[in-house]
C-alpha atoms as a PDB file:
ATOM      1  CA  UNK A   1       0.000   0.000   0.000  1.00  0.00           C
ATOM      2  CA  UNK A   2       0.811   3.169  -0.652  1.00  0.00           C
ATOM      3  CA  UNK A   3       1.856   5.882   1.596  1.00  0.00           C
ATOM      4  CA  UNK A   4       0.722   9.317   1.840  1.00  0.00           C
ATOM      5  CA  UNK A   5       2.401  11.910   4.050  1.00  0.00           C
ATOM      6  CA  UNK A   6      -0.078  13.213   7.123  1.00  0.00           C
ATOM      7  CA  UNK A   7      -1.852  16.565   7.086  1.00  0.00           C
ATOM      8  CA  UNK A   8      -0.434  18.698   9.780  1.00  0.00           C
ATOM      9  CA  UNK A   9      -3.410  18.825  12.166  1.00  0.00           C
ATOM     10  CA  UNK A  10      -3.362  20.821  15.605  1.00  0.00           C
ATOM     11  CA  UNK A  11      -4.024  20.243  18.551  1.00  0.00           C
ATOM     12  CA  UNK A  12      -6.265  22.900  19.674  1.00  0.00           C
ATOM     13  CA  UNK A  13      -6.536  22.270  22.724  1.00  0.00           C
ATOM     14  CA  UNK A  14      -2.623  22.799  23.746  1.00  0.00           C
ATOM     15  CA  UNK A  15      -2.377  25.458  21.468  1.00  0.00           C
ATOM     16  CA  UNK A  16      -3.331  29.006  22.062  1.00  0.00           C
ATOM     17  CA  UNK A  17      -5.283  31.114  19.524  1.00  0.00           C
ATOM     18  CA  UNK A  18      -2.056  32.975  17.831  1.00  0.00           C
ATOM     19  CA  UNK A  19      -1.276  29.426  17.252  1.00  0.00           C
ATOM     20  CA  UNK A  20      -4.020  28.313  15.887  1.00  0.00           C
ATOM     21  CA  UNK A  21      -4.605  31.614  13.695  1.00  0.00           C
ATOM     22  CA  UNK A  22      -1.497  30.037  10.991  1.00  0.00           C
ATOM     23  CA  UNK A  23      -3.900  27.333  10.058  1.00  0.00           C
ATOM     24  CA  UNK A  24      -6.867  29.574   9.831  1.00  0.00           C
ATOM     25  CA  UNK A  25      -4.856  31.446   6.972  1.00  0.00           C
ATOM     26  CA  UNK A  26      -4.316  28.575   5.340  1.00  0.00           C
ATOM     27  CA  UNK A  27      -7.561  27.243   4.540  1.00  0.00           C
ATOM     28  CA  UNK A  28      -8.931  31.072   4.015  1.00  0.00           C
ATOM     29  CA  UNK A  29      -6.097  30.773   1.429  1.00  0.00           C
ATOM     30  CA  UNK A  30      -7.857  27.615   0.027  1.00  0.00           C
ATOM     31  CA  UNK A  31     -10.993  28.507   0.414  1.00  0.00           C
ATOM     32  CA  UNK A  32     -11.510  32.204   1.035  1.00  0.00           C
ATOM     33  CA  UNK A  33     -15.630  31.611   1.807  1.00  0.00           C
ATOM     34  CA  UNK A  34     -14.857  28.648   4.410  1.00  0.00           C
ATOM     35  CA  UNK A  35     -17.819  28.846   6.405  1.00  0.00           C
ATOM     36  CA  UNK A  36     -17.172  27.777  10.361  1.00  0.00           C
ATOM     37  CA  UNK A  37     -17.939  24.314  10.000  1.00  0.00           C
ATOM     38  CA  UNK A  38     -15.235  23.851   7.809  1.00  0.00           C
ATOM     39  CA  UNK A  39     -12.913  25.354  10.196  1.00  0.00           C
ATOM     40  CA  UNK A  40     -14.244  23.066  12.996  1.00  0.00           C
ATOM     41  CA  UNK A  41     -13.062  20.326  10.780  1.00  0.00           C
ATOM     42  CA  UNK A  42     -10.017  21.589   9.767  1.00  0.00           C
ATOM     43  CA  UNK A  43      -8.968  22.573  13.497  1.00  0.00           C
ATOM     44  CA  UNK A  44     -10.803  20.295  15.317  1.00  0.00           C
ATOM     45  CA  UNK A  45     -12.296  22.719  18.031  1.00  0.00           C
ATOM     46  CA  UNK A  46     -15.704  23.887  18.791  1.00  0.00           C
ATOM     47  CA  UNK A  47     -18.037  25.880  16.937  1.00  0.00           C
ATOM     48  CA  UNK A  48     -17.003  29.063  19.294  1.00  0.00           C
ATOM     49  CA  UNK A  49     -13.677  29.225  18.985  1.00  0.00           C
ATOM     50  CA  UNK A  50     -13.630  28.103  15.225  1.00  0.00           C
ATOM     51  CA  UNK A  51     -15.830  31.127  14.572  1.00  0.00           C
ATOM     52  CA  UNK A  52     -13.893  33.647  16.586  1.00  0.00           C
ATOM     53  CA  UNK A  53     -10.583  32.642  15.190  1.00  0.00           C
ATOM     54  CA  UNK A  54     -12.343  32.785  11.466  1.00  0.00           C
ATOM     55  CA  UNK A  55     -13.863  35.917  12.220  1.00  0.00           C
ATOM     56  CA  UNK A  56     -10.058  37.402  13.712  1.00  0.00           C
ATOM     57  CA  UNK A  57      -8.181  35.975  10.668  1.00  0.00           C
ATOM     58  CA  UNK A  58     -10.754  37.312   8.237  1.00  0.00           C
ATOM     59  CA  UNK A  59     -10.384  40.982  10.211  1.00  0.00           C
ATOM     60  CA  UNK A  60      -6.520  41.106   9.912  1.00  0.00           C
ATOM     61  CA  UNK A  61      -6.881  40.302   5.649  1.00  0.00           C
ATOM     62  CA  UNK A  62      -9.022  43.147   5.636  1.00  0.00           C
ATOM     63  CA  UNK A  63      -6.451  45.478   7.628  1.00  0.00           C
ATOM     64  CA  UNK A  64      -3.613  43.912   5.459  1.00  0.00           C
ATOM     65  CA  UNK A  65      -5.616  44.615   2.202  1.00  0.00           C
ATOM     66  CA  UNK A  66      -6.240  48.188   3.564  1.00  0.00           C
ATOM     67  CA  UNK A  67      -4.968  51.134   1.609  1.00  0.00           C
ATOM     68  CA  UNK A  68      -4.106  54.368   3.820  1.00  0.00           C
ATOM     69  CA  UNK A  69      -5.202  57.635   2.578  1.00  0.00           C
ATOM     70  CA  UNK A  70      -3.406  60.792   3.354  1.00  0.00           C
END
């Protein structure tokens, strides 16, 4: 049989949220309209902390994507 290397996964639960936010780029990378159930999967954490990390990751693209005006 054939052997395919292993998806990174986390463990959420020993990591903090900075941690965790890496991973939340990723699949927004992927996927830019991953909805929270797909980070729930991805991350294996609740439905809470999936959406707040989703909803922090999707607030720094925005601030990255920003343009200042002088």
């Amino acid at each position: 049989m054939r052997e395919f290397p292993r998806r990174q996964v986390p463990a959420p639960r020993r990591m903090s949220d900075d941690d965790l936010l890496p991973f939340v780029r990723d699949l927004l990378r992927e996927n830019p309209d991953a909805s929270i159930g797909a980070t729930m999967k991805r991350l294996g954490t609740g439905r809470e902390r999936a959406r707040t990390l989703l909803e922090r990751a999707r607030e720094e693209e925005r601030h990255e994507r920003m343009v200042r005006v002088k």
